[in-house]
C-alpha atoms as a PDB file:
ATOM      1  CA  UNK A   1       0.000   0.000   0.000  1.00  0.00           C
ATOM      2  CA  UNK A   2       2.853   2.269   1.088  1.00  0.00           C
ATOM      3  CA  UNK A   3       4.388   1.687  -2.449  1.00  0.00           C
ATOM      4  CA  UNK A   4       1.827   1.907  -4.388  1.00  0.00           C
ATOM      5  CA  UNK A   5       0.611   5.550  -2.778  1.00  0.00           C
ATOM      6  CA  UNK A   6       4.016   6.948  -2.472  1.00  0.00           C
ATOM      7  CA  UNK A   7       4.993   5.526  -6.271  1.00  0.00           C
ATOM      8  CA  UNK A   8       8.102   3.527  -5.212  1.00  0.00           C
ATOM      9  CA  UNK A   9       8.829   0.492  -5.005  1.00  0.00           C
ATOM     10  CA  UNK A  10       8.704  -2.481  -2.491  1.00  0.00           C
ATOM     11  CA  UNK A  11      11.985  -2.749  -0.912  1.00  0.00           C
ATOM     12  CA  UNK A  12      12.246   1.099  -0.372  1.00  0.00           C
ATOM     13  CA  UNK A  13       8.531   0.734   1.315  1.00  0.00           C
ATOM     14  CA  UNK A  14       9.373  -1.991   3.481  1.00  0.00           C
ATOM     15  CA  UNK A  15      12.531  -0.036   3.908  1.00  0.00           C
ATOM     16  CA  UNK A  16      10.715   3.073   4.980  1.00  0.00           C
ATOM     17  CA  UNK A  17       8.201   1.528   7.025  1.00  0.00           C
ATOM     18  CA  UNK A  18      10.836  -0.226   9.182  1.00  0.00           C
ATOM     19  CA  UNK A  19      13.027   2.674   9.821  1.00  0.00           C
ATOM     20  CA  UNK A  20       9.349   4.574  10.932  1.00  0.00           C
ATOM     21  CA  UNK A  21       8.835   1.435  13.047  1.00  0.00           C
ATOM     22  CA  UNK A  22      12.354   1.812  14.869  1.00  0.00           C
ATOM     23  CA  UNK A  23      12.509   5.413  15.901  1.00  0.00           C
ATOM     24  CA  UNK A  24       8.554   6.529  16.495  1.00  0.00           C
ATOM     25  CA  UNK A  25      10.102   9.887  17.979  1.00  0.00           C
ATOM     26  CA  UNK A  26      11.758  10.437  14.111  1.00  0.00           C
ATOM     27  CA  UNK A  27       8.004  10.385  12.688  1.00  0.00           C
ATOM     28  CA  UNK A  28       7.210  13.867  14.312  1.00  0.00           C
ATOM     29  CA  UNK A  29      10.445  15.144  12.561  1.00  0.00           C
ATOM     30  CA  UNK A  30       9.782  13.747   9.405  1.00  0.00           C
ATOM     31  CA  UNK A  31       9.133  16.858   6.882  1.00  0.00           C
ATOM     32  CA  UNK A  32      10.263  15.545   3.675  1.00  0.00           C
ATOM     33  CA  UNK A  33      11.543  11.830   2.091  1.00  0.00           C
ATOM     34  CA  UNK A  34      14.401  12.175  -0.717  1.00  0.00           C
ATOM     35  CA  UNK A  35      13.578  10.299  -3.695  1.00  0.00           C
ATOM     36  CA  UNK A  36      15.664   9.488  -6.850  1.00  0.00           C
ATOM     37  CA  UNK A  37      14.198  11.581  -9.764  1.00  0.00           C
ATOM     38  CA  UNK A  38      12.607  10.607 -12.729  1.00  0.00           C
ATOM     39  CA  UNK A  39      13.584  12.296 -15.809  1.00  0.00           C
ATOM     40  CA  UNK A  40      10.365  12.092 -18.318  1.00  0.00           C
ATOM     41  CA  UNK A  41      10.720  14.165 -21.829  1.00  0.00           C
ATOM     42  CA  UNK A  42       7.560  14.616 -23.837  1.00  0.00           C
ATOM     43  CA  UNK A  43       6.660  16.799 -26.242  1.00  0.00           C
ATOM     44  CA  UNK A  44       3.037  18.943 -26.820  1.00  0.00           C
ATOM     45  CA  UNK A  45       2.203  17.044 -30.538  1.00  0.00           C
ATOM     46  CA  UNK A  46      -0.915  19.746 -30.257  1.00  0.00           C
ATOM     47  CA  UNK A  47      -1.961  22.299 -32.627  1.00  0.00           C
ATOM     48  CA  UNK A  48      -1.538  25.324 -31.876  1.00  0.00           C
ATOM     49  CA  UNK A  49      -5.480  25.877 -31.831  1.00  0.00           C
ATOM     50  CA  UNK A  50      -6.262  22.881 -29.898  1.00  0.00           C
ATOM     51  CA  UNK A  51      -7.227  23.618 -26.318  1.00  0.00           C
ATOM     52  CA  UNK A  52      -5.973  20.153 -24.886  1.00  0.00           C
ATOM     53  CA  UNK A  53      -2.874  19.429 -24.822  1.00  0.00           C
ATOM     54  CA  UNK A  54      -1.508  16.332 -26.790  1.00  0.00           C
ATOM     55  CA  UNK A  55       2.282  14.694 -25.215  1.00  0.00           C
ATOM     56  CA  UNK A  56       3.992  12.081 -26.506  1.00  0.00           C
ATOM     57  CA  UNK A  57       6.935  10.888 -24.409  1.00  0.00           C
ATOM     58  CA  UNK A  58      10.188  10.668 -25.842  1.00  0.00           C
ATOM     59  CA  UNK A  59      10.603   7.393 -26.557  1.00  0.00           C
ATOM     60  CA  UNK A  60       7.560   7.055 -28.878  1.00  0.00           C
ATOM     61  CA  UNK A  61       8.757  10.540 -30.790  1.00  0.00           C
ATOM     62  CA  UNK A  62      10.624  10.773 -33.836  1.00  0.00           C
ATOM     63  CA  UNK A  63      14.409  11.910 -34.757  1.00  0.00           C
ATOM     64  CA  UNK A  64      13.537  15.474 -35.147  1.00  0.00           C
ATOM     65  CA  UNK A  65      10.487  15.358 -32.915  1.00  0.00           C
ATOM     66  CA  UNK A  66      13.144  14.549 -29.972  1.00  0.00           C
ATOM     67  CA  UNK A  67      15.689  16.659 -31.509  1.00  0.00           C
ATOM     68  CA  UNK A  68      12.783  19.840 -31.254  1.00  0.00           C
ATOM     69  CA  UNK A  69      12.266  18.414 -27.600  1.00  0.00           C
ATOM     70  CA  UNK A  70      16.093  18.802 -26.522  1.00  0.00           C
ATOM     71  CA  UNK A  71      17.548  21.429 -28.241  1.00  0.00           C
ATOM     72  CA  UNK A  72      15.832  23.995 -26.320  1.00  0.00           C
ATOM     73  CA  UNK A  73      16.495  22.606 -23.047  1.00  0.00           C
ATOM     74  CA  UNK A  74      19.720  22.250 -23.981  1.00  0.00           C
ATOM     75  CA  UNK A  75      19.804  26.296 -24.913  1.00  0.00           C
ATOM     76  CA  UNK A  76      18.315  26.988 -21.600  1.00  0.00           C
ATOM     77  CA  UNK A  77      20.899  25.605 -19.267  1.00  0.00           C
ATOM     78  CA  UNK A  78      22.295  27.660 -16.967  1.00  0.00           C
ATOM     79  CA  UNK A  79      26.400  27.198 -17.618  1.00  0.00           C
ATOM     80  CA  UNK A  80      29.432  29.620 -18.661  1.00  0.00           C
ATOM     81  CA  UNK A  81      31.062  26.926 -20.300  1.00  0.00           C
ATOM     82  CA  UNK A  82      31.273  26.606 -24.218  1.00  0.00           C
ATOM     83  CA  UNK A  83      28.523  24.669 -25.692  1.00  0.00           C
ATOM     84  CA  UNK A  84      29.619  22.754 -28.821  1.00  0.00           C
ATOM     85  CA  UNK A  85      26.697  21.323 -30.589  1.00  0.00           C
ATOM     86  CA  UNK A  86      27.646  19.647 -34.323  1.00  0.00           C
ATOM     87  CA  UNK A  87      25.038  20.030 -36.978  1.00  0.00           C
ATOM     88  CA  UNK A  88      21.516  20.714 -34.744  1.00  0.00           C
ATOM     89  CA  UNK A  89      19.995  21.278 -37.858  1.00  0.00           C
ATOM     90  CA  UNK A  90      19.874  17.921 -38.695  1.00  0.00           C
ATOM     91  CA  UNK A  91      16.188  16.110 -38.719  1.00  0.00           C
ATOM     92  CA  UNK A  92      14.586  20.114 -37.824  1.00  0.00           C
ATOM     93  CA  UNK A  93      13.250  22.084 -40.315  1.00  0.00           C
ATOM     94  CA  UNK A  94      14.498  25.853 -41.428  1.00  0.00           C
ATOM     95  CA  UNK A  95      10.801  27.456 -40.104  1.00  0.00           C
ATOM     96  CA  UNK A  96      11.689  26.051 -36.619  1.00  0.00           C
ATOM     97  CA  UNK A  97      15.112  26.814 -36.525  1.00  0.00           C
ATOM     98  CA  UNK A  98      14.358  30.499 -37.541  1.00  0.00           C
ATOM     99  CA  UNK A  99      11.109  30.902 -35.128  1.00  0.00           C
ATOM    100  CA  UNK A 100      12.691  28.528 -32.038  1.00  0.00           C
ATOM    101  CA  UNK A 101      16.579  27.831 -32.130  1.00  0.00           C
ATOM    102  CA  UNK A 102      17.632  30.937 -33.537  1.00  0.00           C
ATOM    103  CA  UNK A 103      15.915  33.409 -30.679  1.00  0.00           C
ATOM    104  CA  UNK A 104      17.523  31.204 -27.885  1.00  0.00           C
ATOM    105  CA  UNK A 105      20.777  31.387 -29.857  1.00  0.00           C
ATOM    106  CA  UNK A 106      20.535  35.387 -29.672  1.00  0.00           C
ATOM    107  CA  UNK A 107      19.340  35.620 -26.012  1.00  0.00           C
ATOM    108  CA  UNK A 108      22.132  33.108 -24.740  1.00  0.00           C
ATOM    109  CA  UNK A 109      25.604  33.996 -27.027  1.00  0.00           C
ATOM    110  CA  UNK A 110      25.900  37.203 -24.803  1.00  0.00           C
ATOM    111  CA  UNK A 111      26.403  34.932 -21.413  1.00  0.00           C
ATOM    112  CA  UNK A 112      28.555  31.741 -22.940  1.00  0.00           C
ATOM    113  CA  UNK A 113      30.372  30.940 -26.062  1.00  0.00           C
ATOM    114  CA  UNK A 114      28.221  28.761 -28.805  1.00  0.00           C
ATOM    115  CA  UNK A 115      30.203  26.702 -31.145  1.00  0.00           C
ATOM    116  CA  UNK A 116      28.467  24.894 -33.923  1.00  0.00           C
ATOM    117  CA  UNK A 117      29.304  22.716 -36.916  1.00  0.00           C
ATOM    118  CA  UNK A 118      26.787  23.275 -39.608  1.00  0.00           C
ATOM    119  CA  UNK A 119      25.794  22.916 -43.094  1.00  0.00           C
ATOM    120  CA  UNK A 120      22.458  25.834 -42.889  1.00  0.00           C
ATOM    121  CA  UNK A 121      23.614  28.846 -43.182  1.00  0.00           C
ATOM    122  CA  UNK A 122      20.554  30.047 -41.104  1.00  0.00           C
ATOM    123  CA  UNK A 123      22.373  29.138 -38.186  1.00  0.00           C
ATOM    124  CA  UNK A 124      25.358  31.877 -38.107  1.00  0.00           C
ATOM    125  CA  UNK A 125      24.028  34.019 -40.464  1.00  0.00           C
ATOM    126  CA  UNK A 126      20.609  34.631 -38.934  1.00  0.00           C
ATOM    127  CA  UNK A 127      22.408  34.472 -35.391  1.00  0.00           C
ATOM    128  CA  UNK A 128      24.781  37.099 -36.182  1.00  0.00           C
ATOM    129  CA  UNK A 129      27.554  34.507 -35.915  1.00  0.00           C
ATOM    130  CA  UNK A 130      30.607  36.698 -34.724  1.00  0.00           C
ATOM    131  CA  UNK A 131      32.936  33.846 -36.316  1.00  0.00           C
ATOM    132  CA  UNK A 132      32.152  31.700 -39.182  1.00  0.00           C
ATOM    133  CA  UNK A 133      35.208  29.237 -39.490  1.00  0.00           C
ATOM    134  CA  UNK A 134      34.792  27.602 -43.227  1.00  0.00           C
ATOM    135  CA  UNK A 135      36.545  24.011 -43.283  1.00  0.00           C
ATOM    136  CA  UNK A 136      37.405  22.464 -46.631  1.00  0.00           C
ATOM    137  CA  UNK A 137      38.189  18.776 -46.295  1.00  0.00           C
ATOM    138  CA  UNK A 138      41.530  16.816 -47.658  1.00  0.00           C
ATOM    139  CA  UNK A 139      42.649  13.259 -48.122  1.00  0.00           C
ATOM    140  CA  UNK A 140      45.990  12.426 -46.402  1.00  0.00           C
ATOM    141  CA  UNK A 141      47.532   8.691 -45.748  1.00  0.00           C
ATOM    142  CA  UNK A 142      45.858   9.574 -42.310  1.00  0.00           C
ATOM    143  CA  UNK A 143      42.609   9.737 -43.720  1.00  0.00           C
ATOM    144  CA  UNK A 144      40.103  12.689 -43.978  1.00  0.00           C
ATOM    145  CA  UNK A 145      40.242  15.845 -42.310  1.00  0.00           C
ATOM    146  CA  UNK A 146      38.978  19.292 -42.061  1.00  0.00           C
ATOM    147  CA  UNK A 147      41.043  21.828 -42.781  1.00  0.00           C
ATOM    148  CA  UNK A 148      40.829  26.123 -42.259  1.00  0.00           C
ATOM    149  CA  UNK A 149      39.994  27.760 -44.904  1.00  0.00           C
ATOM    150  CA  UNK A 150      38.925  30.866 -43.933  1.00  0.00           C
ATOM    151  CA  UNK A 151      38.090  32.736 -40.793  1.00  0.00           C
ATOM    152  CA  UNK A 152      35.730  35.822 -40.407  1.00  0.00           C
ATOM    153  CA  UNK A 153      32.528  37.444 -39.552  1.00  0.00           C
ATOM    154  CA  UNK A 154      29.512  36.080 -41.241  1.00  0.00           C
ATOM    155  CA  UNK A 155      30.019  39.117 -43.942  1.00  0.00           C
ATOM    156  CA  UNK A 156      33.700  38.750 -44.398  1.00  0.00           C
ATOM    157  CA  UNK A 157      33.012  34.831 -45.275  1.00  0.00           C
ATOM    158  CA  UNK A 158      29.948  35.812 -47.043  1.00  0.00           C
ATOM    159  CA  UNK A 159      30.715  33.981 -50.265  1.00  0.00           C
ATOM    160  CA  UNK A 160      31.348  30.947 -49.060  1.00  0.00           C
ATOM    161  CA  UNK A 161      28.306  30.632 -47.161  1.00  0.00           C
ATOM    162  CA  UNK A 162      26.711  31.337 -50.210  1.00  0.00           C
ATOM    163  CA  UNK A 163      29.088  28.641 -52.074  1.00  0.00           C
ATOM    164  CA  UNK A 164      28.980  26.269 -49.609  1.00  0.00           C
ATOM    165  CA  UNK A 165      25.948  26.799 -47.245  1.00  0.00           C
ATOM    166  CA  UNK A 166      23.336  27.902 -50.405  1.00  0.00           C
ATOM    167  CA  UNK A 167      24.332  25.920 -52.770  1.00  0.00           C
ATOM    168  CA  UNK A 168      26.298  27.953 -54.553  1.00  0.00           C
ATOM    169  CA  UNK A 169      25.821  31.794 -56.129  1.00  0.00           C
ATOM    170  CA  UNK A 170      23.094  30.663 -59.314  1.00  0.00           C
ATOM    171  CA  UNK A 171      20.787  28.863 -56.822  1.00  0.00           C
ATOM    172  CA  UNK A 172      20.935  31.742 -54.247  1.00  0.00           C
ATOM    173  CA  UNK A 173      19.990  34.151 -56.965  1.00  0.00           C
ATOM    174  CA  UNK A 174      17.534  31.837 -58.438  1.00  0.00           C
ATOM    175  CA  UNK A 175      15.766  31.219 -55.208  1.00  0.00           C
ATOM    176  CA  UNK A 176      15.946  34.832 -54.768  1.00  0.00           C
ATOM    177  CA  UNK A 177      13.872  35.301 -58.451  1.00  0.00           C
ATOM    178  CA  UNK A 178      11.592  32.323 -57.514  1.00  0.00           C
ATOM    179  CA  UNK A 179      10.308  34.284 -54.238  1.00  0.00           C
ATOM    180  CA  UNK A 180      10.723  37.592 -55.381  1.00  0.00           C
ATOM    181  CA  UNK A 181      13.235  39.112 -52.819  1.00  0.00           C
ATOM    182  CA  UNK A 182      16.226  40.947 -54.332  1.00  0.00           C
ATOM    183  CA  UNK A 183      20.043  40.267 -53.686  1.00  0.00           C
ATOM    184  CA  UNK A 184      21.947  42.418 -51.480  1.00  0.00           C
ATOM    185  CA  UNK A 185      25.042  41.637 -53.174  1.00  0.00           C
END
């Protein structure tokens, strides 16, 4: 009964109840019982009309459905250390990233450095990245790896995130035709 009302299980009941038994005095003390927590993600699968909310825990969530459910909480943790995240993009889509991620990016790069390997370009340029490191890659009897190639602010490295983030400079100005904005080039 113990266990059952108290949500633990038997042992620590039996446990409980014993050490109540042994020192009736303690009972009067008694304000509060540690227990272990338990950690439960889920994610509000409602629309944004409905009145009820709909959860869904983690488990039973997709890739990006978890990813949307731990990126911010990883955003809103209190630390001064860096926070290296590699690709967060990956399985989200560019309407959340712009409406969710990138806010939390701008209200948090002020109080701890934010490093992040990326291949959207809506990450450091709609962040105001304050350095964009561009990495070209290279085949070496070691194998593969990255190398510098350039270093700046999001404008000084401008053309490669258009290069290598867009897609290159005729389908940035073609997507720029096809949605009638103009280039600021």
């Amino acid at each position: 009964m113990v266990a059952e009302k108290a949500d633990i299980d038997t042992a620590r009941a039996e446990f409980l109840i014993q050490h109540l038994n042994n020192q009736p005095e303690f009972l009067y003390e008694l304000d509060s019982l540690w227990l272990d927590d338990k950690v439960e993600i889920r994610l509000n699968l409602a629309d944004i009309d409905s009145a009820l909310p709909e959860y869904k825990e983690a488990a039973e969530l997709s890739t990006g459905q978890k990813c949307t459910a731990v990126l911010p909480r990883i955003l809103m943790a209190e630390s001064s250390g860096p926070l290296l995240i590699d690709q967060p993009e990956n399985n989200l889509d560019n309407h959340y990233l712009f409406t969710d991620v990138v806010p939390r990016l701008e209200a948090i790069k002020g109080n701890r450095q934010l490093i992040f390997i990326t291949h959207n370009p809506n990450i450091p340029v709609l962040a105001e990245a304050e350095r964009v490191a561009v990495l070209r890659t290279e085949a070496g009897e070691d194998g593969v790896k990255g190398k510098l190639k350039r270093l700046g602010t999001v404008d000084e490295v401008r053309e490669e995130i258009i290069s290598l983030l867009e897609g290159g400079r005729e389908a940035f100005e073609l997507r720029a035709q096809k949605y009638g904005t103009r280039d600021r080039t």
